[in-house]
Protein backbone atom coordinates (compact mmCIF):
# COMPACT_ATOMS: atom_id res chain seq x y z
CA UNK A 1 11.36 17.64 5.28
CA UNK A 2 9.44 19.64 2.98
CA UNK A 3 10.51 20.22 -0.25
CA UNK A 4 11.94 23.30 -2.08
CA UNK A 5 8.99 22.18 -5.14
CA UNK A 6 6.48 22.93 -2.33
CA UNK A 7 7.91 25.64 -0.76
CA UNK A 8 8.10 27.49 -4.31
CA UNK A 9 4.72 26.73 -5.03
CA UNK A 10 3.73 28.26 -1.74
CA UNK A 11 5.96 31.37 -2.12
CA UNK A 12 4.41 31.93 -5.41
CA UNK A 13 0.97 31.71 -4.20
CA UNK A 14 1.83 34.35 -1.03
CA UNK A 15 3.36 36.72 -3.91
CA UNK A 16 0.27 37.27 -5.89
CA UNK A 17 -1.86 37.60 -2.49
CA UNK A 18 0.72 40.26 -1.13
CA UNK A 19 2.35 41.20 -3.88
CA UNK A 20 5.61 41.52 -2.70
CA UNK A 21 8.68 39.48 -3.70
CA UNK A 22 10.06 36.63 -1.60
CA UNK A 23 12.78 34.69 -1.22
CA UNK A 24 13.66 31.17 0.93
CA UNK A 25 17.34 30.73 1.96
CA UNK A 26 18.70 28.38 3.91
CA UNK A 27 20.64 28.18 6.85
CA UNK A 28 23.90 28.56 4.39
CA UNK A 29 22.63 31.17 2.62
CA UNK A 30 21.60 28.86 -0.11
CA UNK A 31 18.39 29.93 -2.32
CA UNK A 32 15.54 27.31 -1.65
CA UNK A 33 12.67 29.11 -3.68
CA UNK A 34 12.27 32.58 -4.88
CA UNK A 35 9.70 34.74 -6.47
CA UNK A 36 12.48 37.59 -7.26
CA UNK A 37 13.71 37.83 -11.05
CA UNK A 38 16.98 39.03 -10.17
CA UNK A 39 17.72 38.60 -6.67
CA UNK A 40 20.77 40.10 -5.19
CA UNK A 41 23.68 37.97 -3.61
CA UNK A 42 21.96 38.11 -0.08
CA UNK A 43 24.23 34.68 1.19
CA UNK A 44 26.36 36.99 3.18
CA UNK A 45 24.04 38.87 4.69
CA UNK A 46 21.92 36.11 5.35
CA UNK A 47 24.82 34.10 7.02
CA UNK A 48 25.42 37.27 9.52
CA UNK A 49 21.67 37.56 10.15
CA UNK A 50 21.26 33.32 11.25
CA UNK A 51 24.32 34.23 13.42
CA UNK A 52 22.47 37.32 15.36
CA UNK A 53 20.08 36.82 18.03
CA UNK A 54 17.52 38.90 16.04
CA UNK A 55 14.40 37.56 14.98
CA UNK A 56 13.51 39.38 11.85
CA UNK A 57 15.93 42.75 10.53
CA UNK A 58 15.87 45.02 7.42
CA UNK A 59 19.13 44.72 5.61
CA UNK A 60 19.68 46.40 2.44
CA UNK A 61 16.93 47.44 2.23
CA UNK A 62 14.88 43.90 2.67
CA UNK A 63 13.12 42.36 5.33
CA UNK A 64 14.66 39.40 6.89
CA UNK A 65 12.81 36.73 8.47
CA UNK A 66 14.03 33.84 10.49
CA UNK A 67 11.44 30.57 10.43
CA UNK A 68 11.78 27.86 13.03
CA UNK A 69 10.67 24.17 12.86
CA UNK A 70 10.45 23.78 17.29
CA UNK A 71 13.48 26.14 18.00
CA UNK A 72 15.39 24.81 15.45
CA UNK A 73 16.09 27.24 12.54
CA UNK A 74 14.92 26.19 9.00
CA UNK A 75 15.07 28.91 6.71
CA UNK A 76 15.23 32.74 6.22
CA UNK A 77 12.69 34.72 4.36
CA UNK A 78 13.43 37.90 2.75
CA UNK A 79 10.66 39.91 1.69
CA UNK A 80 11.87 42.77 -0.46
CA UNK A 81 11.21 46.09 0.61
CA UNK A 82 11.38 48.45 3.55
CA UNK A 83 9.04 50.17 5.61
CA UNK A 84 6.06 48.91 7.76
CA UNK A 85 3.53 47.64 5.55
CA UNK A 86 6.65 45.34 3.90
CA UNK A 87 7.51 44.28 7.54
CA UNK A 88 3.99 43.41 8.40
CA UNK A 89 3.51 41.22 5.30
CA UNK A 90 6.39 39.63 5.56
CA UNK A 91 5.93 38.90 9.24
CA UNK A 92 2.73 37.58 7.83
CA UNK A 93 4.25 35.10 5.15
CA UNK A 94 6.98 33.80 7.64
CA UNK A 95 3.96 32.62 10.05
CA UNK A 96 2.38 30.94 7.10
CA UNK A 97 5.55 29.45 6.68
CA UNK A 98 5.94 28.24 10.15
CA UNK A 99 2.75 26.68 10.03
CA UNK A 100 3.47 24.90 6.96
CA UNK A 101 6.63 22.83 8.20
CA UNK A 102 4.54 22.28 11.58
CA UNK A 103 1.67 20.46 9.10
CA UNK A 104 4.39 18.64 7.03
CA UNK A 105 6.51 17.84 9.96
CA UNK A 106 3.41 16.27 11.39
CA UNK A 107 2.51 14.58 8.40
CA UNK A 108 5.95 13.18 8.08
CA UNK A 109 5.88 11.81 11.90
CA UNK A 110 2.38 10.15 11.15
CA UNK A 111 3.50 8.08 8.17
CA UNK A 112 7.08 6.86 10.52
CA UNK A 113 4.75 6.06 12.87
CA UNK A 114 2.07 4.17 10.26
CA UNK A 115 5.27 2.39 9.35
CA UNK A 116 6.36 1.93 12.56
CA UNK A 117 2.87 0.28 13.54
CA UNK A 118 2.91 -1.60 10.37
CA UNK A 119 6.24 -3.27 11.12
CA UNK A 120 5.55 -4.01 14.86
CA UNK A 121 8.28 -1.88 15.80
CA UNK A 122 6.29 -0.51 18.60
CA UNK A 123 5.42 -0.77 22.13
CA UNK A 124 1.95 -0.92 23.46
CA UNK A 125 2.91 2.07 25.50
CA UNK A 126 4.04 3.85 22.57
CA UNK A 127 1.29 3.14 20.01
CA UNK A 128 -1.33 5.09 22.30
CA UNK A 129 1.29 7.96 23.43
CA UNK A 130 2.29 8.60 19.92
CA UNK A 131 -0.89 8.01 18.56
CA UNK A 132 -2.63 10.86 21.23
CA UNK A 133 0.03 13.53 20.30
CA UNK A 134 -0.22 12.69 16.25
CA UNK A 135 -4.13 13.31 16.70
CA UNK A 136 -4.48 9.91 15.43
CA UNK A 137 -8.22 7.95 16.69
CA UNK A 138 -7.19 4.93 18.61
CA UNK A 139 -10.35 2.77 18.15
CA UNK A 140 -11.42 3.29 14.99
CA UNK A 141 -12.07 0.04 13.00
CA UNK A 142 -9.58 -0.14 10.08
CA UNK A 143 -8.68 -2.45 7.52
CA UNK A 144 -5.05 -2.79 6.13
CA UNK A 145 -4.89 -2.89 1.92
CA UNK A 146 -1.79 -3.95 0.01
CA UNK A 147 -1.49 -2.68 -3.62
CA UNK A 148 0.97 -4.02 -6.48
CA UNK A 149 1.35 -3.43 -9.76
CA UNK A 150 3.90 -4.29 -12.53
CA UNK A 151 5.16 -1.12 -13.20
CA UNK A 152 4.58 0.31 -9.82
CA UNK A 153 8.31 1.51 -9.32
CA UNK A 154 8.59 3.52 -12.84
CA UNK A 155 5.06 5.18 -12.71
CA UNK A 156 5.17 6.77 -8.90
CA UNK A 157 2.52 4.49 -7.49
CA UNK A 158 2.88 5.87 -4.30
CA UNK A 159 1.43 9.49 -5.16
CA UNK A 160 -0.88 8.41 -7.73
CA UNK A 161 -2.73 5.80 -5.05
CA UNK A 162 -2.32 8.72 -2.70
CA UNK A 163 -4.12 11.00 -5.03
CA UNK A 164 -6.69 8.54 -5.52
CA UNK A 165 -7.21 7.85 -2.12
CA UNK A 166 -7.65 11.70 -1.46
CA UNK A 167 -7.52 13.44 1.76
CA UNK A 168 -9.49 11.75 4.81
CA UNK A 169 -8.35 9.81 7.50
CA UNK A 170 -6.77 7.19 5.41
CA UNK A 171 -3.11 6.47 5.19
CA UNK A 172 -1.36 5.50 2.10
CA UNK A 173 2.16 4.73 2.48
CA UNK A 174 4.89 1.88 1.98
CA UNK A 175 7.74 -0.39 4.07
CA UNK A 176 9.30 -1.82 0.61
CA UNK A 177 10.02 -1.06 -3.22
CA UNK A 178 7.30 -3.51 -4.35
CA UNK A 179 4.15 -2.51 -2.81
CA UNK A 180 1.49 0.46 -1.75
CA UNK A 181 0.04 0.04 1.88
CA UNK A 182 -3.10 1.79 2.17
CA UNK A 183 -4.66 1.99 6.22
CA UNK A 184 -8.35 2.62 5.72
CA UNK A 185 -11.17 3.89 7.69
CA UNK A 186 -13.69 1.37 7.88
CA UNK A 187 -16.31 2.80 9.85
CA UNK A 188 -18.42 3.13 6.75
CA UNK A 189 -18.47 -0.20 5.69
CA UNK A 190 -20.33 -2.99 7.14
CA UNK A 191 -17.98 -5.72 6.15
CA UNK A 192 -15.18 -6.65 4.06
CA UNK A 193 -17.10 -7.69 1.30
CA UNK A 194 -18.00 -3.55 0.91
CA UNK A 195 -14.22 -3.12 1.31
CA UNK A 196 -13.86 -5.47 -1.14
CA UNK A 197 -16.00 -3.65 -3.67
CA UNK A 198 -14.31 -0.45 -2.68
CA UNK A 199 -11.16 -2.10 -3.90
CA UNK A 200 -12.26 -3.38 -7.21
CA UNK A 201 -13.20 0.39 -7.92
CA UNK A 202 -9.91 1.54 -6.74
CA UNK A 203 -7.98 -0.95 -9.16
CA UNK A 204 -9.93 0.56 -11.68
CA UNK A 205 -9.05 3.81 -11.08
CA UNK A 206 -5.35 3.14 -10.31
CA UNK A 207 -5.49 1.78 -13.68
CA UNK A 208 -6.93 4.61 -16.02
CA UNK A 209 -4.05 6.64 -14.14
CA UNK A 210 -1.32 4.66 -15.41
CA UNK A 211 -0.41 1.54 -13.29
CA UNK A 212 -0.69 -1.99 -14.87
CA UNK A 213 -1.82 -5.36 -13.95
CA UNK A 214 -3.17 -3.85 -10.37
CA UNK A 215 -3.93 -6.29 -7.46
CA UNK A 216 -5.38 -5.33 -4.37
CA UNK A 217 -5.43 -7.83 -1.04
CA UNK A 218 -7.40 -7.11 1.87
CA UNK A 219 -6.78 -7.75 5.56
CA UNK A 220 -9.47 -7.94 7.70
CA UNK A 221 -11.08 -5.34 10.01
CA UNK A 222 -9.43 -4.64 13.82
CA UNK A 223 -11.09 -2.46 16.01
CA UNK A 224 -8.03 -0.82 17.56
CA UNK A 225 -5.21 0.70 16.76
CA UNK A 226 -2.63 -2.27 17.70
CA UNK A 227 -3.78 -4.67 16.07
CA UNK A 228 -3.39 -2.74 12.69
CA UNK A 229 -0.41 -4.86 12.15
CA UNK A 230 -2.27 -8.02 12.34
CA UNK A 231 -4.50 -6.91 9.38
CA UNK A 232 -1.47 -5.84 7.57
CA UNK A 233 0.38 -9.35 8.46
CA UNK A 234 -3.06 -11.03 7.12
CA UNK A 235 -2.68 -8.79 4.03
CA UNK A 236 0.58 -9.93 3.01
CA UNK A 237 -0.70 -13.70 2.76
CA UNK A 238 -4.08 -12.64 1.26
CA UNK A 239 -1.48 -11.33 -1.44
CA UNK A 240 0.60 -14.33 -1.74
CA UNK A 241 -1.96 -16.78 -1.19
CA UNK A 242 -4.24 -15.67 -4.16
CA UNK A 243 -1.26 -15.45 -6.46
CA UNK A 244 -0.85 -19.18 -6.22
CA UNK A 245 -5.04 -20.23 -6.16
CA UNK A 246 -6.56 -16.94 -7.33
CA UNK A 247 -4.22 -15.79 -9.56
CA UNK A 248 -6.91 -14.32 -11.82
CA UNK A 249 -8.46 -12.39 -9.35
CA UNK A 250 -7.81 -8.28 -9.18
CA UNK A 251 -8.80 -8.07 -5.51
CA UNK A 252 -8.59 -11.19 -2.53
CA UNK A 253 -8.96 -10.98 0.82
CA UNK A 254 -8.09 -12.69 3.81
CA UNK A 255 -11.33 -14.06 4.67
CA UNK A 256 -11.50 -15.79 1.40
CA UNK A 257 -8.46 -17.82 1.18
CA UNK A 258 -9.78 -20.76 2.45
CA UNK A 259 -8.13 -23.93 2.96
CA UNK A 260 -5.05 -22.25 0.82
CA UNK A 261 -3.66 -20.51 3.78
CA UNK A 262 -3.39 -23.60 5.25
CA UNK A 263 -1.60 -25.05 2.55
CA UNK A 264 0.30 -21.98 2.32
CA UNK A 265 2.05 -22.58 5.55
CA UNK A 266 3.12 -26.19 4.92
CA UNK A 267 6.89 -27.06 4.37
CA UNK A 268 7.74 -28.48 1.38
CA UNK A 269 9.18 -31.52 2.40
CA UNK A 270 5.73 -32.63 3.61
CA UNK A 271 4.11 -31.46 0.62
CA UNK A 272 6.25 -34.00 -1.21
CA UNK A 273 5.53 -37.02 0.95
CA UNK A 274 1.84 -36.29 0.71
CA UNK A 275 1.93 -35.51 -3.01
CA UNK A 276 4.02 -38.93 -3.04
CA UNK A 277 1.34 -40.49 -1.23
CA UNK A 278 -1.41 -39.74 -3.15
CA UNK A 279 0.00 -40.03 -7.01
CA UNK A 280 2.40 -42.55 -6.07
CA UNK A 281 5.17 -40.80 -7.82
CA UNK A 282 2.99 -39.56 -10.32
CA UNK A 283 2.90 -35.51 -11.46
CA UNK A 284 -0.50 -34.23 -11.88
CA UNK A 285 0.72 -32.36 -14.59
CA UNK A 286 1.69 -35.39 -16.60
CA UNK A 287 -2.86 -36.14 -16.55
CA UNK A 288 -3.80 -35.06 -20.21
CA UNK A 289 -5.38 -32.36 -21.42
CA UNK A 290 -9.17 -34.23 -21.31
CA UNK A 291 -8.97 -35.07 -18.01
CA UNK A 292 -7.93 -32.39 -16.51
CA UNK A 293 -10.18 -30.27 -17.97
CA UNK A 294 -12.80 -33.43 -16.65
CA UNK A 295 -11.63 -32.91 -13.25
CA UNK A 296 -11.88 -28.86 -12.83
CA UNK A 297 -15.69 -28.42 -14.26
CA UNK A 298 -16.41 -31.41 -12.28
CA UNK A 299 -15.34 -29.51 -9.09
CA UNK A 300 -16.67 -26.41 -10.23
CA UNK A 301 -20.33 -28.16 -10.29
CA UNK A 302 -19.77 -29.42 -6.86
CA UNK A 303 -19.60 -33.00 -7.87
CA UNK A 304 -22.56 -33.00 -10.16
CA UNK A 305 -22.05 -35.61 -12.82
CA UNK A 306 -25.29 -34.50 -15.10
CA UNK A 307 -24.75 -30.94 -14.66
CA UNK A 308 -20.49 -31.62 -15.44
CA UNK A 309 -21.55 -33.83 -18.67
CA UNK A 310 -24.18 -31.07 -20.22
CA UNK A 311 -21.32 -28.39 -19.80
CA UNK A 312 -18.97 -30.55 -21.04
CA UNK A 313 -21.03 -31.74 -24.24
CA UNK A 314 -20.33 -35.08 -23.49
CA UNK A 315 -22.70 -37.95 -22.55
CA UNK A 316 -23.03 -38.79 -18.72
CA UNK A 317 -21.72 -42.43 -19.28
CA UNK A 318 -18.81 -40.82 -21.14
CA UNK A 319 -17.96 -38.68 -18.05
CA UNK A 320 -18.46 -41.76 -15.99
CA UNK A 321 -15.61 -43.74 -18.15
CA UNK A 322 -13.08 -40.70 -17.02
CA UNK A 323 -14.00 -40.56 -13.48
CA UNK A 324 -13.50 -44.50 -13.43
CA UNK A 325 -10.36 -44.43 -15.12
CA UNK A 326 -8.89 -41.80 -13.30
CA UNK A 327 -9.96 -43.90 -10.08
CA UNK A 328 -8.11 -46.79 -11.63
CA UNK A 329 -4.42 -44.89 -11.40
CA UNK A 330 -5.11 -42.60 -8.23
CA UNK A 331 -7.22 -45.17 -6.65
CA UNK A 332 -9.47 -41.71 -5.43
CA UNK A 333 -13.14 -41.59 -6.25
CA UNK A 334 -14.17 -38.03 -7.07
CA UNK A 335 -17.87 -38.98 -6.93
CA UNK A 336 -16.73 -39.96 -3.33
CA UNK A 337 -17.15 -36.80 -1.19
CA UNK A 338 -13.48 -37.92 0.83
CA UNK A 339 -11.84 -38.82 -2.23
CA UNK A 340 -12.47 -35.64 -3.98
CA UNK A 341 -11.72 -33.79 -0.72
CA UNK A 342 -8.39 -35.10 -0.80
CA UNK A 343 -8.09 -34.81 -4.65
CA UNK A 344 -8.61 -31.44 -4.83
CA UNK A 345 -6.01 -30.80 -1.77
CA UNK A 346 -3.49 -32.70 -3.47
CA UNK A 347 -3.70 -30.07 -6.61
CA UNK A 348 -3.35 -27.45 -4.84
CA UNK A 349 -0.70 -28.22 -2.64
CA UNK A 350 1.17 -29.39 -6.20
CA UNK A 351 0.38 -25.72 -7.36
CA UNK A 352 1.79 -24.28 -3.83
CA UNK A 353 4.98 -26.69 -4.93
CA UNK A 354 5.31 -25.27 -8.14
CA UNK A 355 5.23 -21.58 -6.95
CA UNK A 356 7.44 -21.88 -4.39
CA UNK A 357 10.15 -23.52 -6.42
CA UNK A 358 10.30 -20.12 -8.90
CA UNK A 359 11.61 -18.53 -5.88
CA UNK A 360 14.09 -21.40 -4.88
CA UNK A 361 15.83 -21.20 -8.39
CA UNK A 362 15.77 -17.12 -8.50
């Protein structure tokens, strides 16, 4: 339903164009919007004329208007004034009005049926039907975005992303409280490493306007209209997933997730036995300080023990001493492609564990 903000902002603007005052009742006789300083108590008159079979009438020396959203009556316009020219104008303004709840019913059906499509609440049939008669394309490759920030609930996020995003063939909308779903057009992008840059620009942007601690994930591109849900459903883990392993990052996508939407999908009891397995009891969390810090800048220089010891300021036999030691009460050798294969699983299925048991004691 449009609202009575819009429809004053629109009367306003047909005022100074026609230059005749308006007013928007509703079917009760209720003022929606009016340009007139002191209008008249019309509700009567305007009850009588919603009850005639007359499309427009002068009363009192006004033009009345009726305005119809498909056969259904929305509102009454009054333009005040009599005579021809004040007839013509106002037949005028109550097309213009017409036309606008035609656009916003439109726009209203197209984000249901986003949402709708989103969701999966949709038949095959009905995706193409609805999508013909919404003038929406049906094989134009898109990409589904999910956007959350901390304070998105407080500062609007909705209409500032939408204002962002701008007008276009785009759809910004959202099936929960938390979260901002934007549908993009991906035709101009070659792959979703451009999408992904398009992102980290948009996060920016979201930013300056007020929302805090943006992240952005990113689906990955469908070709048709059906299987936008898929790239949403991809979305949603791209956004779980990198708050567990990539939980600096302001934009992740699906495509990069790696071996952690694997883990992601585990149930926790086997976590446990294989965490069990591999520590023998043992928390990782309980290694100290020194080692761990060993173990991630040994990973992050893909096993290179010359290149880990000149980063680390520490002689190569030194690093050698912790990599033997820590082989001594894990019984894995991280010089040992396997070993640190299975290492590195085995942390970050213990940092799945740990995320997952925030939500079990909320």
């Amino acid at each position: 339903m449009i609202s009575n903000q819009i429809l004053q902002s629109t009367i306003d603007g047909l005022r100074n164009i026609a230059h005749v005052e308006l007013c928007v009742l509703d079917v009760d006789g209720k003022e929606v919007a009016s340009t007139m300083s002191e209008a008249a108590d019309v509700s009567v008159a305007a009850r009588d004329f919603v009850s005639s079979p007359a499309q427009s009438q002068e009363i009192q020396g006004q033009q009345f208007f009726k305005i119809f959203d498909e056969q259904q009556l929305e509102y009454i316009l009054i333009a005040s004034g009599s005579g021809e020219n004040t007839y013509m104008l106002g037949k005028m303004i109550a097309f213009q009005l017409q036309g606008l709840l035609v656009a916003y019913k439109e726009r209203f059906d197209k984000d249901n049926f986003i949402k709708n499509l989103l969701l999966d609440n949709l038949l095959l049939v009905d995706i193409y039907s609805r999508a013909k008669k919404l003038h929406i394309q049906s094989e134009t490759p898109r990409i589904t975005m999910i956007m959350e920030s901390s304070n998105g609930r407080e500062a609007g996020a909705l209409e500032i992303t939408k204002t962002a995003i701008g007008s276009g063939d785009d759809f910004v909308t959202e099936v929960d409280e938390d979260n901002v779903i934007i549908v993009k057009d991906a035709t101009n992008y070659d792959s979703v490493s451009d999408l992904s840059l398009y992102a980290r620009e948009l996060s920016k942007e979201l930013e300056k306007a007020g929302l805090k601690k943006v992240k952005i994930s990113l689906g990955t591109i469908v070709g048709e209209l059906k299987e936008v849900s898929r790239s949403y459903k991809e979305a949603k883990m791209a956004l779980d997933v990198g708050k567990i392993f990539f939980d600096g990052r302001k934009v992740i996508s699906y495509a990069e997730l790696g071996i952690g939407r694997l883990i992601y999908q585990l149930p926790i009891p086997l976590c446990r036995m294989f965490i069990n397995e591999i520590f023998g009891g043992r928390n990782p969390d309980d290694f100290d300080e020194e080692t761990l810090v060993t173990i991630d800048k040994f990973f992050e220089n893909n096993l290179n023990v010359s290149e880990t010891s000149r980063q680390l300021f520490i002689h190569r036999n030194t690093l050698v001493y912790r990599l033997d030691k820590l082989q001594k009460s894990t019984g894995l050798d991280l010089r040992v492609f396997e070993d640190a294969i299975t290492f590195k699983i085995a942390l970050m299925v213990v940092k799945y564990m740990k995320y997952m048991e925030k939500f079990e004691y909320r």
